[in-house]
PDB file of N, CA and C in Angstrom:
ATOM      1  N   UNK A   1     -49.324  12.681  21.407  1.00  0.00           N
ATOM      2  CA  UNK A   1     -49.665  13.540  20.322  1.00  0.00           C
ATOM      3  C   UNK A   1     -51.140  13.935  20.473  1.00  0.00           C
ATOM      4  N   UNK A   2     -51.118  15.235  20.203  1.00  0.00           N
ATOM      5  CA  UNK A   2     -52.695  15.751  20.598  1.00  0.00           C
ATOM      6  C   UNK A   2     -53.234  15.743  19.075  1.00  0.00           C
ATOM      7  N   UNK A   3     -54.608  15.522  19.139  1.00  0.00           N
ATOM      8  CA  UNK A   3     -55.357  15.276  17.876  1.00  0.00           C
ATOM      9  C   UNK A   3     -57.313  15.158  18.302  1.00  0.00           C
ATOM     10  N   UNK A   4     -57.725  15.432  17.600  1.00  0.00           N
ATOM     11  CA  UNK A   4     -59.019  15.388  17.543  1.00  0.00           C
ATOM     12  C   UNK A   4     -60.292  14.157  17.577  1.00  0.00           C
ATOM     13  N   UNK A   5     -60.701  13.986  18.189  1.00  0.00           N
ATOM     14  CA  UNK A   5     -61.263  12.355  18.307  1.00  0.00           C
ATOM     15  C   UNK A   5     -62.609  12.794  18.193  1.00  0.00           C
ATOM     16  N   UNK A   6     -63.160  11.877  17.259  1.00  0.00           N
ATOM     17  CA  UNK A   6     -64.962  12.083  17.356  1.00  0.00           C
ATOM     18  C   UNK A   6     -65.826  10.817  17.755  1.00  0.00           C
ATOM     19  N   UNK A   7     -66.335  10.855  18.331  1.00  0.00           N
ATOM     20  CA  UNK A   7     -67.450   9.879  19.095  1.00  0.00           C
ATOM     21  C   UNK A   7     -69.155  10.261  18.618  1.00  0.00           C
ATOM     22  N   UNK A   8     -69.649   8.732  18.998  1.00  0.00           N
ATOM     23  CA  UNK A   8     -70.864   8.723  18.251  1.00  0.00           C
ATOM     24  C   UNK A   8     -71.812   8.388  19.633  1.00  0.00           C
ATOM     25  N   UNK A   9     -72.721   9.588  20.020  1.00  0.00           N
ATOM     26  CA  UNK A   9     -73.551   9.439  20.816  1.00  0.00           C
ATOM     27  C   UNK A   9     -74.908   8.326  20.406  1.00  0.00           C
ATOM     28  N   UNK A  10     -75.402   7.887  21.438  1.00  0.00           N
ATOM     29  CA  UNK A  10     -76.920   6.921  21.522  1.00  0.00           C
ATOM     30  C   UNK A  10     -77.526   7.541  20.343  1.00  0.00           C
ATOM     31  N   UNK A  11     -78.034   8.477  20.307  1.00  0.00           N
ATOM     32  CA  UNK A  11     -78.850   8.908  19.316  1.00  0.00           C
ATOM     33  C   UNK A  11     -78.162   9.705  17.844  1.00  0.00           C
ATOM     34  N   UNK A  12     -77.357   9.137  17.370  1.00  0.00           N
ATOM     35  CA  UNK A  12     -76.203   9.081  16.409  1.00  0.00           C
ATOM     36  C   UNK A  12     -75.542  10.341  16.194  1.00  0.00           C
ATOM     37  N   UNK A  13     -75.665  11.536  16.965  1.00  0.00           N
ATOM     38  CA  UNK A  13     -75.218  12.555  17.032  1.00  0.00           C
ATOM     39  C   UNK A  13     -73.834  12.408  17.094  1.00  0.00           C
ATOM     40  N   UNK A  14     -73.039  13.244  16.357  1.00  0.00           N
ATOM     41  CA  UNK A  14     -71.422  13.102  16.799  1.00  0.00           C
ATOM     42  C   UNK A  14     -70.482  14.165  17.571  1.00  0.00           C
ATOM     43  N   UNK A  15     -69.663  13.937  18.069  1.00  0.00           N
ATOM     44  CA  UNK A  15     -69.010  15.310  19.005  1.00  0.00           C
ATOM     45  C   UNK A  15     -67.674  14.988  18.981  1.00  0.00           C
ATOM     46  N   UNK A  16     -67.058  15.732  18.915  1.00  0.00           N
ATOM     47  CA  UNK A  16     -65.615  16.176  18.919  1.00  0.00           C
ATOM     48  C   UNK A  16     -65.023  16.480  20.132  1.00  0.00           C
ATOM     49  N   UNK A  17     -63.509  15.655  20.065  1.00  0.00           N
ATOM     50  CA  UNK A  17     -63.551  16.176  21.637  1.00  0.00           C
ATOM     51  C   UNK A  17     -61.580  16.404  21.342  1.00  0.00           C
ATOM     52  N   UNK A  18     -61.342  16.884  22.571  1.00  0.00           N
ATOM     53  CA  UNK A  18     -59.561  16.707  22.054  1.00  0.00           C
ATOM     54  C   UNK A  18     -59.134  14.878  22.764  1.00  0.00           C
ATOM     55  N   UNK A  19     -58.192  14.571  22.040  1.00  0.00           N
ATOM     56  CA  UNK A  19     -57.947  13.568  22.955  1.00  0.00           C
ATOM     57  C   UNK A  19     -56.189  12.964  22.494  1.00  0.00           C
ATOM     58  N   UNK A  20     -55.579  12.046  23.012  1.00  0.00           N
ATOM     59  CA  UNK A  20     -54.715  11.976  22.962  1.00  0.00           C
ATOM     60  C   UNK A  20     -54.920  10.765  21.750  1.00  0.00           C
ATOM     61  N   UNK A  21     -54.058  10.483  20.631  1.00  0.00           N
ATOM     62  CA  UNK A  21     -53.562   9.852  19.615  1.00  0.00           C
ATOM     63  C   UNK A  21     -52.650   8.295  19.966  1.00  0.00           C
ATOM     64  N   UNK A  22     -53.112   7.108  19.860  1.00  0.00           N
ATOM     65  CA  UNK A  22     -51.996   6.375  20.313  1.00  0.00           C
ATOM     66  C   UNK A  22     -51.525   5.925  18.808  1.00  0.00           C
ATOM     67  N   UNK A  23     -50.332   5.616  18.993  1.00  0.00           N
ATOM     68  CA  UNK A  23     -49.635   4.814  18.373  1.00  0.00           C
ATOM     69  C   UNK A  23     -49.118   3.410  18.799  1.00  0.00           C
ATOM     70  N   UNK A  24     -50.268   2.516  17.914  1.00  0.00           N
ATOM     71  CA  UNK A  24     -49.587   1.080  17.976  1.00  0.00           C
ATOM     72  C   UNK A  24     -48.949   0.736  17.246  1.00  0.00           C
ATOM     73  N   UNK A  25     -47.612  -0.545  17.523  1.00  0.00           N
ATOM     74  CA  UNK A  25     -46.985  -0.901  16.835  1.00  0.00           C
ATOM     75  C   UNK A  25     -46.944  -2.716  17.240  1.00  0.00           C
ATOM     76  N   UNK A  26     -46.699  -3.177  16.097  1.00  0.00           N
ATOM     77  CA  UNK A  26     -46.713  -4.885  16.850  1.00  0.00           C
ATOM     78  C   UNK A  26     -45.403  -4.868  16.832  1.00  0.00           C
ATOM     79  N   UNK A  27     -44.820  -5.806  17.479  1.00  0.00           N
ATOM     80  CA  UNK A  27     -43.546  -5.762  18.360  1.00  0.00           C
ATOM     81  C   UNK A  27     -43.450  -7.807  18.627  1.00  0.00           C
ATOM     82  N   UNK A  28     -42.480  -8.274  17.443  1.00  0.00           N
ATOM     83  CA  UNK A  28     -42.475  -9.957  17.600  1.00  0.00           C
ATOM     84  C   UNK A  28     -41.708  -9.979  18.384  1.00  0.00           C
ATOM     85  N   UNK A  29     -41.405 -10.656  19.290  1.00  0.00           N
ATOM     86  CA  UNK A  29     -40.273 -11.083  20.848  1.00  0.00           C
ATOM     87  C   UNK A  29     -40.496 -12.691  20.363  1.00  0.00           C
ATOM     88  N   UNK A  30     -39.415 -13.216  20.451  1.00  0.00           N
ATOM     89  CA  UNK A  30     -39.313 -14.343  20.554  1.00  0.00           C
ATOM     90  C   UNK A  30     -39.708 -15.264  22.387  1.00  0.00           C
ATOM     91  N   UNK A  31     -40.100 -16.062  21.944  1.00  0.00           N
ATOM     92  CA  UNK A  31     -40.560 -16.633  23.550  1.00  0.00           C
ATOM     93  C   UNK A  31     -40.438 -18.135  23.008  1.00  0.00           C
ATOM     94  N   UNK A  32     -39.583 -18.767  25.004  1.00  0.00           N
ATOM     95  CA  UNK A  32     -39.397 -19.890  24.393  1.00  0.00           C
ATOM     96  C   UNK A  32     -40.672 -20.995  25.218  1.00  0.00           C
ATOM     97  N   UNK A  33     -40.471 -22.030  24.127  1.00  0.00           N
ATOM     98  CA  UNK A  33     -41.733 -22.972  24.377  1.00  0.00           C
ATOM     99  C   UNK A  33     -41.531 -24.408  24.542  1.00  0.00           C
ATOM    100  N   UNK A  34     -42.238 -24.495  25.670  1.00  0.00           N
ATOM    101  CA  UNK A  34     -41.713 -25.961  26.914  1.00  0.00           C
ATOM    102  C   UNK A  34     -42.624 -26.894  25.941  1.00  0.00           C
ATOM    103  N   UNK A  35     -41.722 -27.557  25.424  1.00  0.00           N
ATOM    104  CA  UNK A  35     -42.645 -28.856  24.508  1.00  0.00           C
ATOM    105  C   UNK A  35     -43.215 -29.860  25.006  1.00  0.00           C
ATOM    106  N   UNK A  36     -42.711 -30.293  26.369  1.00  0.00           N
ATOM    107  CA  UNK A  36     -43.473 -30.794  27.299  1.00  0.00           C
ATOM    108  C   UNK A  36     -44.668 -30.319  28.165  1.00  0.00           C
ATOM    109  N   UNK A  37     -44.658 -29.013  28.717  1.00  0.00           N
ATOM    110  CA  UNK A  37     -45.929 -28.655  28.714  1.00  0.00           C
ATOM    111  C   UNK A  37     -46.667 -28.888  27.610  1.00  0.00           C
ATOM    112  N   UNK A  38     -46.452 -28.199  26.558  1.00  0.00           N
ATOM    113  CA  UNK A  38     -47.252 -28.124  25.374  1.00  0.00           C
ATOM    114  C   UNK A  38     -48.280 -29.304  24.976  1.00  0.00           C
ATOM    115  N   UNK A  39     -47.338 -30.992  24.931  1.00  0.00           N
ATOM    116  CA  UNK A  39     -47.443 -31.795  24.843  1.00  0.00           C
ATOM    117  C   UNK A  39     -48.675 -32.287  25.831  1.00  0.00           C
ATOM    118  N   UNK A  40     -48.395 -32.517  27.553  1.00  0.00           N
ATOM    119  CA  UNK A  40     -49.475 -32.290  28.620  1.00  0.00           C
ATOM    120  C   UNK A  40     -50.626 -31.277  28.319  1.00  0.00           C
ATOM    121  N   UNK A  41     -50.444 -30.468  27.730  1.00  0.00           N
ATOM    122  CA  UNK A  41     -51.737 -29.693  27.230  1.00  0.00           C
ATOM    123  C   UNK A  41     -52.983 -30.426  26.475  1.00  0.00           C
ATOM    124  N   UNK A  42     -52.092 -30.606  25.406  1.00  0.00           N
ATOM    125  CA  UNK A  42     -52.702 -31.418  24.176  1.00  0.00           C
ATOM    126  C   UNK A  42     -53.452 -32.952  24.531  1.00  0.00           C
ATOM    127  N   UNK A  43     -52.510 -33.571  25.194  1.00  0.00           N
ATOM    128  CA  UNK A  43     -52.610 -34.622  26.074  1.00  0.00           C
ATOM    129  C   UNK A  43     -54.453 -34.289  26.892  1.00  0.00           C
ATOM    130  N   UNK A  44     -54.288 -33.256  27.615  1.00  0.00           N
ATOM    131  CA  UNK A  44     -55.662 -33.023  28.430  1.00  0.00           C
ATOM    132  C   UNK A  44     -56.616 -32.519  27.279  1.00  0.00           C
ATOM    133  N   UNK A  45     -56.437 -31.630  26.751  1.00  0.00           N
ATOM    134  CA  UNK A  45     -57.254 -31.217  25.955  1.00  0.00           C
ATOM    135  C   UNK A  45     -58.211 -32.153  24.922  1.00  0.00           C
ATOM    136  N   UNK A  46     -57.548 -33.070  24.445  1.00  0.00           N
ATOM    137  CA  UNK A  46     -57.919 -34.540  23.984  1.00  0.00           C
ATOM    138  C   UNK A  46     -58.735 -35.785  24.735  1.00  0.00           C
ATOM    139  N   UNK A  47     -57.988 -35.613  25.836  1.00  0.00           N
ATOM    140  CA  UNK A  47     -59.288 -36.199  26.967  1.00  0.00           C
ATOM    141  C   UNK A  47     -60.105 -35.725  27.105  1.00  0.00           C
ATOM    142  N   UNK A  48     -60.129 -33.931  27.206  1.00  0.00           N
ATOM    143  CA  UNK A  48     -61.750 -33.912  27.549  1.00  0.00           C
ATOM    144  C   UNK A  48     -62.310 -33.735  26.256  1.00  0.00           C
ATOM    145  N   UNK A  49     -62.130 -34.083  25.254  1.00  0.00           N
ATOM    146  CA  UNK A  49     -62.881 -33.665  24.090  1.00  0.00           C
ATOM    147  C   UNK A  49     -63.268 -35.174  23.862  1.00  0.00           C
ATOM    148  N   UNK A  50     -62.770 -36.380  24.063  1.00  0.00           N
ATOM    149  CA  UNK A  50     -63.652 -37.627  24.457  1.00  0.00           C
ATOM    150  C   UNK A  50     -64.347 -37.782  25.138  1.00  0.00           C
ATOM    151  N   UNK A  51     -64.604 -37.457  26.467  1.00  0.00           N
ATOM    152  CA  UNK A  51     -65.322 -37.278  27.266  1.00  0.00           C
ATOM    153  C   UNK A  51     -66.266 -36.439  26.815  1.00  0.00           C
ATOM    154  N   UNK A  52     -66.063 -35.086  26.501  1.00  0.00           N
ATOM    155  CA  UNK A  52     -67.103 -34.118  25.570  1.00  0.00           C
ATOM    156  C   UNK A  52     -68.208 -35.353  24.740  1.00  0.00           C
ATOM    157  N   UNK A  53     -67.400 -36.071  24.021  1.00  0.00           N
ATOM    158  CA  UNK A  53     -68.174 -36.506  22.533  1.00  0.00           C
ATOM    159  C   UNK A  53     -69.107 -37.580  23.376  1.00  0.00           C
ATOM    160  N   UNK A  54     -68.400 -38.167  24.240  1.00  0.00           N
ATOM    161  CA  UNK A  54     -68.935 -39.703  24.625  1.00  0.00           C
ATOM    162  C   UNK A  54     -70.152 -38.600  25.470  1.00  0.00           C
ATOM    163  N   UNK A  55     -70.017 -38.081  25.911  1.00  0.00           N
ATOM    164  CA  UNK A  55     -71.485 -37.553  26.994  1.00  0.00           C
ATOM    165  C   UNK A  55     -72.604 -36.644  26.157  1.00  0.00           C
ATOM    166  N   UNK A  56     -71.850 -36.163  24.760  1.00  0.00           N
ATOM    167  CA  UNK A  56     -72.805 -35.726  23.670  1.00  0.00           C
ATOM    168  C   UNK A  56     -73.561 -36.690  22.998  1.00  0.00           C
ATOM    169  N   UNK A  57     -72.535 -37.927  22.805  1.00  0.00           N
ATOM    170  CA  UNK A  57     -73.144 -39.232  22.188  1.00  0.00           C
ATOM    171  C   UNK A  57     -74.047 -39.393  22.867  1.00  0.00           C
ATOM    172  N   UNK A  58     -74.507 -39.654  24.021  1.00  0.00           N
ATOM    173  CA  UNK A  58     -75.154 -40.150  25.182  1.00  0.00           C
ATOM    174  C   UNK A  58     -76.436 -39.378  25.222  1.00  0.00           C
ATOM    175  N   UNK A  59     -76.118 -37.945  25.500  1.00  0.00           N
ATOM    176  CA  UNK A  59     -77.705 -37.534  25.000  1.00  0.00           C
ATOM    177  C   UNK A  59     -78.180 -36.890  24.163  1.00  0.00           C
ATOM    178  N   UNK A  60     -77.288 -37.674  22.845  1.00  0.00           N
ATOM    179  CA  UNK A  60     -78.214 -37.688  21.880  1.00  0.00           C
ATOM    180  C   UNK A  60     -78.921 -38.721  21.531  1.00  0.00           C
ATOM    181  N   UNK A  61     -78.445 -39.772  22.120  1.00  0.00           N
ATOM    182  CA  UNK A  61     -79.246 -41.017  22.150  1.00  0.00           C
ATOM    183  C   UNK A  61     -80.231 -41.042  22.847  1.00  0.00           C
ATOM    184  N   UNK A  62     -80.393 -40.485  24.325  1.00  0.00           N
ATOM    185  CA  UNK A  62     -81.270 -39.607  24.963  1.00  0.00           C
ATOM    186  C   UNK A  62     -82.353 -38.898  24.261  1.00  0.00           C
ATOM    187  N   UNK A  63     -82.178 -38.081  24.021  1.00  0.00           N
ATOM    188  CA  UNK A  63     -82.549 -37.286  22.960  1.00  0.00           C
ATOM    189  C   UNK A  63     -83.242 -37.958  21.924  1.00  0.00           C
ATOM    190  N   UNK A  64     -82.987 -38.626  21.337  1.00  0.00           N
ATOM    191  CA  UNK A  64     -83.839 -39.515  19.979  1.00  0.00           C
ATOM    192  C   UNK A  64     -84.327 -40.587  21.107  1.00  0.00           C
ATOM    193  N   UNK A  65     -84.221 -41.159  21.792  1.00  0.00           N
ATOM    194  CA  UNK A  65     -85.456 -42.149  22.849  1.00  0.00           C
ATOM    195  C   UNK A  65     -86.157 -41.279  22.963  1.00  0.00           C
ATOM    196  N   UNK A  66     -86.646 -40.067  23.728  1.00  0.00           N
ATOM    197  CA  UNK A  66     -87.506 -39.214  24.093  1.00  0.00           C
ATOM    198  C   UNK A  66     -87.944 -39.123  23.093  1.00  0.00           C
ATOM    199  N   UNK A  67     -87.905 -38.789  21.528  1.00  0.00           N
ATOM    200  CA  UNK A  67     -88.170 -38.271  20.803  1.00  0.00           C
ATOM    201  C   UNK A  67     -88.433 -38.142  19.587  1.00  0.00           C
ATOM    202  N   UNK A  68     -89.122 -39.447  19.494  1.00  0.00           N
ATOM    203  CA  UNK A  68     -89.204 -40.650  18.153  1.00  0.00           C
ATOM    204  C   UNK A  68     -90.050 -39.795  16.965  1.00  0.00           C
ATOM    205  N   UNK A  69     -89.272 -40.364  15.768  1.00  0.00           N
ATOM    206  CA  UNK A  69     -90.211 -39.584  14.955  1.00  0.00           C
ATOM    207  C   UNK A  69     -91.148 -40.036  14.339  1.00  0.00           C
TER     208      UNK A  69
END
């Protein structure tokens, strides 16, 4: 569908141009989901977020030795 599109140049000037019109639509599809992956996901994702905390713990303890108040 042809229709009119306006754009905003650097220096806020505006211009008109022709351009084509889309039409979106959302579109639900069902998709199926491996609960075992899912599970192994969660599984890793959880490890490294201990690992995350324990090496944040670490220098922040770091962090306050260096940095006594």
């Amino acid at each position: 569908m042809k229709t009119t599109c306006v754009s905003e140049l650097p220096d806020s000037t505006e211009i008109r141009t022709a351009c084509e019109e889309v039409d979106v639509r959302d579109v639900k599809v069902p998709v199926a989901i491996d609960l075992n992956a899912e599970k192994a996901k969660l599984a890793s994702l959880e490890e490294r977020q201990r690992a995350l905390r324990a090496n944040a713990d670490t220098l922040r303890q770091q962090c306050i030795a260096a940095n006594p108040e």
